[in-house]
PDB file of N, CA and C in Angstrom:
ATOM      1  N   UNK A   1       1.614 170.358 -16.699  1.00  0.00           N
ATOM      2  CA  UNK A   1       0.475 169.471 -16.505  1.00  0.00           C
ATOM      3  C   UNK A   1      -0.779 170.146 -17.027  1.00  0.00           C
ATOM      4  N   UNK A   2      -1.880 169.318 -16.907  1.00  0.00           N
ATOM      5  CA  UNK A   2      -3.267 170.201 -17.447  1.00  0.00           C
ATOM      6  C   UNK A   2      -3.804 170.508 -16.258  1.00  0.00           C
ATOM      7  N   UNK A   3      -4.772 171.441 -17.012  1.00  0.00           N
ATOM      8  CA  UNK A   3      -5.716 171.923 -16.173  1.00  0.00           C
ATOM      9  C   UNK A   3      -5.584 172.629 -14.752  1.00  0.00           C
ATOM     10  N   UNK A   4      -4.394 173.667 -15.488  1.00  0.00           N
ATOM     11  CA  UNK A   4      -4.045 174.472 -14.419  1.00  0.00           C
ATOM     12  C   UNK A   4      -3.425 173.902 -13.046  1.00  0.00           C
ATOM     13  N   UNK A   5      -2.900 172.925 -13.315  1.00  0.00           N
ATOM     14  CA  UNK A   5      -1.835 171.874 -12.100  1.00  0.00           C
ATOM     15  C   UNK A   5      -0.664 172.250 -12.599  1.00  0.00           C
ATOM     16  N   UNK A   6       0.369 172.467 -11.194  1.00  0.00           N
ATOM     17  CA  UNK A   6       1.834 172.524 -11.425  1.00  0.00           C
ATOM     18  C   UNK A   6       2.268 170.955 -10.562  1.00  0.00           C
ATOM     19  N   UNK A   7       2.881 170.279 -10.783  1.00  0.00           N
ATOM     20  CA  UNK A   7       3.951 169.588 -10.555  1.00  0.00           C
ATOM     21  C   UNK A   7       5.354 170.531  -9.814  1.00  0.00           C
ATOM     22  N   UNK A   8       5.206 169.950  -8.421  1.00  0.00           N
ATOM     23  CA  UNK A   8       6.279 170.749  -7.669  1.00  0.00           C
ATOM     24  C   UNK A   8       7.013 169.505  -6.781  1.00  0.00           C
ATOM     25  N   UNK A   9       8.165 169.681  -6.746  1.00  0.00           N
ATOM     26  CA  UNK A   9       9.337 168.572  -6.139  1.00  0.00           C
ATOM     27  C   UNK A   9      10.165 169.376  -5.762  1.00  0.00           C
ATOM     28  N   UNK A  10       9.669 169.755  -4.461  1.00  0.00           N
ATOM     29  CA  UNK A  10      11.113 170.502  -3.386  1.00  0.00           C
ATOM     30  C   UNK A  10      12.257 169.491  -3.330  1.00  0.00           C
ATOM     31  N   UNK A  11      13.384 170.213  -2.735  1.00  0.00           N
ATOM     32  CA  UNK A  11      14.723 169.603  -2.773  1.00  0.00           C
ATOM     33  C   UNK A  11      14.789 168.589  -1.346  1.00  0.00           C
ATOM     34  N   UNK A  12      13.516 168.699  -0.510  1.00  0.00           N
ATOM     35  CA  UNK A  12      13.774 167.680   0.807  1.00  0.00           C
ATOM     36  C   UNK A  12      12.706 166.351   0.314  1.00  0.00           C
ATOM     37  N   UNK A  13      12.642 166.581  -1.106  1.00  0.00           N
ATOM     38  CA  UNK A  13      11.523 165.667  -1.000  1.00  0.00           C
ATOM     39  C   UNK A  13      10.566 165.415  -1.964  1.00  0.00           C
ATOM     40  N   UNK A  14       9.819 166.346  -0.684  1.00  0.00           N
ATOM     41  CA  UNK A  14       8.560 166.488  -0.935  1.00  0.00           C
ATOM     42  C   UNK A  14       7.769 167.024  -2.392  1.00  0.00           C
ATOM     43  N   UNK A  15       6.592 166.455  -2.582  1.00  0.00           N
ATOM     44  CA  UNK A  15       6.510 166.446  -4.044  1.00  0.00           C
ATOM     45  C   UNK A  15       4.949 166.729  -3.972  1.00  0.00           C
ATOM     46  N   UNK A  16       4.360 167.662  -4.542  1.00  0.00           N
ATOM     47  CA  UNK A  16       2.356 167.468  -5.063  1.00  0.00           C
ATOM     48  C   UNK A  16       2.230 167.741  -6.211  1.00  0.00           C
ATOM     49  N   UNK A  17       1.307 168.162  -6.375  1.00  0.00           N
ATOM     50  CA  UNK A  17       0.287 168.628  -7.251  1.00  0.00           C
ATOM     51  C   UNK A  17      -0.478 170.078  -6.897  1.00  0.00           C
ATOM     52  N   UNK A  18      -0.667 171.421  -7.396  1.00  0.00           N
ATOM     53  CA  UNK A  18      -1.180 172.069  -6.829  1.00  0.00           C
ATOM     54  C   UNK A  18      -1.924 172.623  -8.180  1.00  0.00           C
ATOM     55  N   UNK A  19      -3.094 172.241  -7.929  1.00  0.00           N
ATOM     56  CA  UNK A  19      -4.321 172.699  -8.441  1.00  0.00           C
ATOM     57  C   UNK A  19      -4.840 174.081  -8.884  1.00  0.00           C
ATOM     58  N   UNK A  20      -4.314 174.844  -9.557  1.00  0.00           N
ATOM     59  CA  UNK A  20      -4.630 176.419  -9.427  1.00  0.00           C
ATOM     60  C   UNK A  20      -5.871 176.643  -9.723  1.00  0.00           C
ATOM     61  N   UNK A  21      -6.035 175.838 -10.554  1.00  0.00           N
ATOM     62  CA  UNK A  21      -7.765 176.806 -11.018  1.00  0.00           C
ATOM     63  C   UNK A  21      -9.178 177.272  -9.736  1.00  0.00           C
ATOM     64  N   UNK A  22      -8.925 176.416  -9.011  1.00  0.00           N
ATOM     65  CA  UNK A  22      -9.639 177.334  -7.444  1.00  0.00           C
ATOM     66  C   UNK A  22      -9.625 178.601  -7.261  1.00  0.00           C
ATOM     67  N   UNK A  23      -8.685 179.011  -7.369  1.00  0.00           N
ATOM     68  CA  UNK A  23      -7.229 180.099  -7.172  1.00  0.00           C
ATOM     69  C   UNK A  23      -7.663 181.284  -8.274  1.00  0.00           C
ATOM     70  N   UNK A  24      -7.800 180.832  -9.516  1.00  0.00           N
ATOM     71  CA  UNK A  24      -7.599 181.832 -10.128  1.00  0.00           C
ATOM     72  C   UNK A  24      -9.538 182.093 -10.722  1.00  0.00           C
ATOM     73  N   UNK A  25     -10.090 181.336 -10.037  1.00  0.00           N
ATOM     74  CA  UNK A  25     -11.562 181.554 -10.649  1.00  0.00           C
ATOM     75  C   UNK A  25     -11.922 182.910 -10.104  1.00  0.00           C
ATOM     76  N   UNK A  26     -13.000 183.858 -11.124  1.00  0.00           N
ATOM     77  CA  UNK A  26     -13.587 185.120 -10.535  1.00  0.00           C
ATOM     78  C   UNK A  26     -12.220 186.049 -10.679  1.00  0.00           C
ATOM     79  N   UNK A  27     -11.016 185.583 -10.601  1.00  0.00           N
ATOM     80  CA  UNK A  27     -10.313 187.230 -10.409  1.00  0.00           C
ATOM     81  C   UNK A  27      -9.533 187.627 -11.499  1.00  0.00           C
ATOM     82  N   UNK A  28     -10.166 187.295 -12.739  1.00  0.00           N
ATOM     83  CA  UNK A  28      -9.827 188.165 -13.608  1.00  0.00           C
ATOM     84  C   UNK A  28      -8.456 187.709 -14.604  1.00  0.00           C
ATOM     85  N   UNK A  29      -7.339 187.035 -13.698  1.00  0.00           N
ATOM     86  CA  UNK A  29      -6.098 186.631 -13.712  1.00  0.00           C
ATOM     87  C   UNK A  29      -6.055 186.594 -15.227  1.00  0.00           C
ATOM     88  N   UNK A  30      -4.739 187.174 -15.572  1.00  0.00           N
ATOM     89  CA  UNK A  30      -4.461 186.559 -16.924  1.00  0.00           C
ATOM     90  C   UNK A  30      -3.358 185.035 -17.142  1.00  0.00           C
ATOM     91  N   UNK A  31      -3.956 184.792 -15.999  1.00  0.00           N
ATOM     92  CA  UNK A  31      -3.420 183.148 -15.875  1.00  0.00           C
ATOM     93  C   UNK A  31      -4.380 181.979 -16.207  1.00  0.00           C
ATOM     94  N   UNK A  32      -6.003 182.415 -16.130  1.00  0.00           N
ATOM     95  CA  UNK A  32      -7.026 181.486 -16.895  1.00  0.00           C
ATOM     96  C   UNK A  32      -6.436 181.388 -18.137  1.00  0.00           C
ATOM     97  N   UNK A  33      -5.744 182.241 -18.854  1.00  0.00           N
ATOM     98  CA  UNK A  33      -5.362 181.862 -20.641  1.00  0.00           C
ATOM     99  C   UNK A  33      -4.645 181.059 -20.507  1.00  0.00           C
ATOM    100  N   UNK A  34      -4.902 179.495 -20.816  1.00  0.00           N
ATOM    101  CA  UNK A  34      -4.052 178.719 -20.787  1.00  0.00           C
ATOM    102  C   UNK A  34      -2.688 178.707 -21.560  1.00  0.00           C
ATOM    103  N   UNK A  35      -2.529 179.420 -22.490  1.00  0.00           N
ATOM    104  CA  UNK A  35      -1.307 179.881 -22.931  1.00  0.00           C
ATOM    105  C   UNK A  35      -0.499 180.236 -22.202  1.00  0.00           C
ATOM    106  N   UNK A  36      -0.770 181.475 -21.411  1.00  0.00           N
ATOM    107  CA  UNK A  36       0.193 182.337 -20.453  1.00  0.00           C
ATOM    108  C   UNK A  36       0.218 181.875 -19.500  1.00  0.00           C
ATOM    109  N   UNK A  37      -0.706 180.673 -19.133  1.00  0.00           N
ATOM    110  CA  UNK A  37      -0.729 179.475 -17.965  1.00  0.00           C
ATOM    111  C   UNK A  37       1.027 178.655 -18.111  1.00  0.00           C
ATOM    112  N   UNK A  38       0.688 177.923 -19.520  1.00  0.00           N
ATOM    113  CA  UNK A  38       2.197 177.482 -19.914  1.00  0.00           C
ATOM    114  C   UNK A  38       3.368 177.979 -19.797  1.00  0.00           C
ATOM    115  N   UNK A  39       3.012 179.050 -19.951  1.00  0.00           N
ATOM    116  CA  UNK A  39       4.394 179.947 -19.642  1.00  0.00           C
ATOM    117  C   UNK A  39       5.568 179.914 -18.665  1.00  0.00           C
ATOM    118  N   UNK A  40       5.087 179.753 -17.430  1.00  0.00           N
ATOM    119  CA  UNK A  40       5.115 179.438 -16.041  1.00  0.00           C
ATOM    120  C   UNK A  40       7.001 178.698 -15.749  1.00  0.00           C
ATOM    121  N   UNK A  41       7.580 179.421 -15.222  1.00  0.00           N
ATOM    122  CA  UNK A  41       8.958 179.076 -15.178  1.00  0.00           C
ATOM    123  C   UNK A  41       9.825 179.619 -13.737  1.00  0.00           C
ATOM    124  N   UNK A  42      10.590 178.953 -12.982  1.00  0.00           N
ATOM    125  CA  UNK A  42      11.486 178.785 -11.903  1.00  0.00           C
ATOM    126  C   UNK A  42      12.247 180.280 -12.271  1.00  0.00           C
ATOM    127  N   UNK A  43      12.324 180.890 -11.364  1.00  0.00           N
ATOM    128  CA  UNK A  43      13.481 182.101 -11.324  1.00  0.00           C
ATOM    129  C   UNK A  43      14.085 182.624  -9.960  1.00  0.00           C
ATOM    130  N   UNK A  44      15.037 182.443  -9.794  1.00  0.00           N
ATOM    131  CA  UNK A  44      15.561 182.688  -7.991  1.00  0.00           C
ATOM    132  C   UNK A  44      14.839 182.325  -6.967  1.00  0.00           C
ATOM    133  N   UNK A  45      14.791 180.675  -7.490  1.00  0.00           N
ATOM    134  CA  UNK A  45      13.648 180.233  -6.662  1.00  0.00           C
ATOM    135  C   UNK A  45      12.169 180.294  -6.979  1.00  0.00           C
ATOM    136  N   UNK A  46      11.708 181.406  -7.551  1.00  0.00           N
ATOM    137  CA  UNK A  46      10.280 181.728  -7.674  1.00  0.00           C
ATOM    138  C   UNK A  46       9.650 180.955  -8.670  1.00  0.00           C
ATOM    139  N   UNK A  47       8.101 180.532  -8.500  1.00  0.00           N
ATOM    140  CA  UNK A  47       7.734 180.286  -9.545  1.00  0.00           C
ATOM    141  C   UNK A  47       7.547 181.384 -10.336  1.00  0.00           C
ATOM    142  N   UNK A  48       7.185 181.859 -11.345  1.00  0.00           N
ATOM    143  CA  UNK A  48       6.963 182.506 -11.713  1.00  0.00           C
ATOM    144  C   UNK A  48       6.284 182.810 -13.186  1.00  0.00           C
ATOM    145  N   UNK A  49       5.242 183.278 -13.711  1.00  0.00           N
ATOM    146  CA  UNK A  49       4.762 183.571 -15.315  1.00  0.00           C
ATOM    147  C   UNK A  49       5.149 185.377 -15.532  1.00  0.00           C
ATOM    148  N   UNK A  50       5.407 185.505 -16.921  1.00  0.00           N
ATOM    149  CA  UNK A  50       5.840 186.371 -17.954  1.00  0.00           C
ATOM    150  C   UNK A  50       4.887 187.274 -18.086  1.00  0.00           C
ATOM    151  N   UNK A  51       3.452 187.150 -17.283  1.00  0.00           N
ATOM    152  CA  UNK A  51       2.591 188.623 -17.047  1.00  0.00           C
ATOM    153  C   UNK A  51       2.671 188.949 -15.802  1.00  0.00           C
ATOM    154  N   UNK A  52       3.923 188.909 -14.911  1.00  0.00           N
ATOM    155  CA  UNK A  52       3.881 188.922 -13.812  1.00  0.00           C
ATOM    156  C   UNK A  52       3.424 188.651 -12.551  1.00  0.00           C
ATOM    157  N   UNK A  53       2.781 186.846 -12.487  1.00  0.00           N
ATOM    158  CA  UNK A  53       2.140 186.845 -11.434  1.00  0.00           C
ATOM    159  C   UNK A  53       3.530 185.519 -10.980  1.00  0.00           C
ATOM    160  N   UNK A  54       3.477 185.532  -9.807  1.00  0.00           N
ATOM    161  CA  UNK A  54       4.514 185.093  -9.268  1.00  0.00           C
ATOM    162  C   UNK A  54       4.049 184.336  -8.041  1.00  0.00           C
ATOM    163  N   UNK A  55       4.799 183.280  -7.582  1.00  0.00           N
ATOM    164  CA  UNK A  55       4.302 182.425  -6.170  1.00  0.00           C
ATOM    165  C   UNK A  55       5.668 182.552  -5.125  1.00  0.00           C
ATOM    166  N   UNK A  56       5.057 182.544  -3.968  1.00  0.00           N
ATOM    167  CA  UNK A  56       6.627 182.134  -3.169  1.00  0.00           C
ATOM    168  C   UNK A  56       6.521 180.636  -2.705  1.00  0.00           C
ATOM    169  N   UNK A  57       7.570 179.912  -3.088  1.00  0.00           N
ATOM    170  CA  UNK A  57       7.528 178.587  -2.883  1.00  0.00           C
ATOM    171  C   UNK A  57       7.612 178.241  -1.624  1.00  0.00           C
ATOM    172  N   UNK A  58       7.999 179.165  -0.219  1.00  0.00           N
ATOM    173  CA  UNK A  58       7.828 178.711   1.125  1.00  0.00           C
ATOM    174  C   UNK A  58       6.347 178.396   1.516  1.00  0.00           C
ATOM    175  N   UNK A  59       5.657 179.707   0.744  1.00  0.00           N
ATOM    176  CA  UNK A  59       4.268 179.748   1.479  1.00  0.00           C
ATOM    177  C   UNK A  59       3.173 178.256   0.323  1.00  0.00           C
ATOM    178  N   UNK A  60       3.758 178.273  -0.834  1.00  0.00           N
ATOM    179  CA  UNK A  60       3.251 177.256  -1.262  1.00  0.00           C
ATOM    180  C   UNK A  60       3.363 175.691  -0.446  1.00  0.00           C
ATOM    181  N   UNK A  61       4.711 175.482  -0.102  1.00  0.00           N
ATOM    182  CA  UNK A  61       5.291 174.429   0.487  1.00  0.00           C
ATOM    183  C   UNK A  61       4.120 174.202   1.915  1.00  0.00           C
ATOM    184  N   UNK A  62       4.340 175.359   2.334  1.00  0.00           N
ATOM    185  CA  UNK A  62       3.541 175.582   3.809  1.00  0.00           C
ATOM    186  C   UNK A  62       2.083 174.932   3.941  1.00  0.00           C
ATOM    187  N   UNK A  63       1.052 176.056   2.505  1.00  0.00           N
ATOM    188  CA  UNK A  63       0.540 175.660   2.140  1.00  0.00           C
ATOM    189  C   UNK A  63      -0.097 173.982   2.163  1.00  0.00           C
ATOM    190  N   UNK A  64       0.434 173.176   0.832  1.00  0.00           N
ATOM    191  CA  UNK A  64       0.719 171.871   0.888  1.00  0.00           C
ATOM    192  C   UNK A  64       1.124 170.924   1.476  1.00  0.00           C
ATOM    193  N   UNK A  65       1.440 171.247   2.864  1.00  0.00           N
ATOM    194  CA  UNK A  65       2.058 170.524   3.345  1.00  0.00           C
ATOM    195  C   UNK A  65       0.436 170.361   4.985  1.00  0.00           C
ATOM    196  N   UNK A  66       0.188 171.299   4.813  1.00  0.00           N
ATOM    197  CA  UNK A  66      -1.115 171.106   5.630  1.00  0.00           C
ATOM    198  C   UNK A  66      -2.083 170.155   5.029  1.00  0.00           C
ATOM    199  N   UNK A  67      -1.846 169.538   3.718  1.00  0.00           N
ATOM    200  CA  UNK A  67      -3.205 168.704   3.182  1.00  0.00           C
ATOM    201  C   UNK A  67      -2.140 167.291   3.632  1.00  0.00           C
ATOM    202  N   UNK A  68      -1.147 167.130   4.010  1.00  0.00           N
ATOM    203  CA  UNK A  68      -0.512 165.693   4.154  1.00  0.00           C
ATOM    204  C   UNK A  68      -1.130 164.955   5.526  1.00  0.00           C
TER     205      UNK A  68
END
């Protein structure tokens, strides 16, 4: 998706939108490069990008699930 949004659809369901660019403003991240933004790919569960920044999908879920 643009503008630093992932599209996420857990397996019970549940489905958002999670907005990163909040997230990654001020700290430098080499995840503002929207290139290495794209990158961004599922691995044992994890989300995960190829400069090593990584999410855990419980605490995301957790997360998201407080804005319902």
């Amino acid at each position: 998706m643009e503008d630093y949004c992932l599209k996420l659809l857990y397996s019970d369901g549940f489905n958002a939108i999670l907005q990163m660019e909040p997230f990654l403003k001020g700290t430098g991240s080499p995840l503002l490069n929207s290139t290495e933004f794209d990158k961004v790919h599922i691995r044992k569960g994890f989300i995960e990008w190829d400069c090593g920044v990584d999410l855990d999908p419980v605490e995301v879920y957790e997360f998201l699930k407080g804005f319902e």
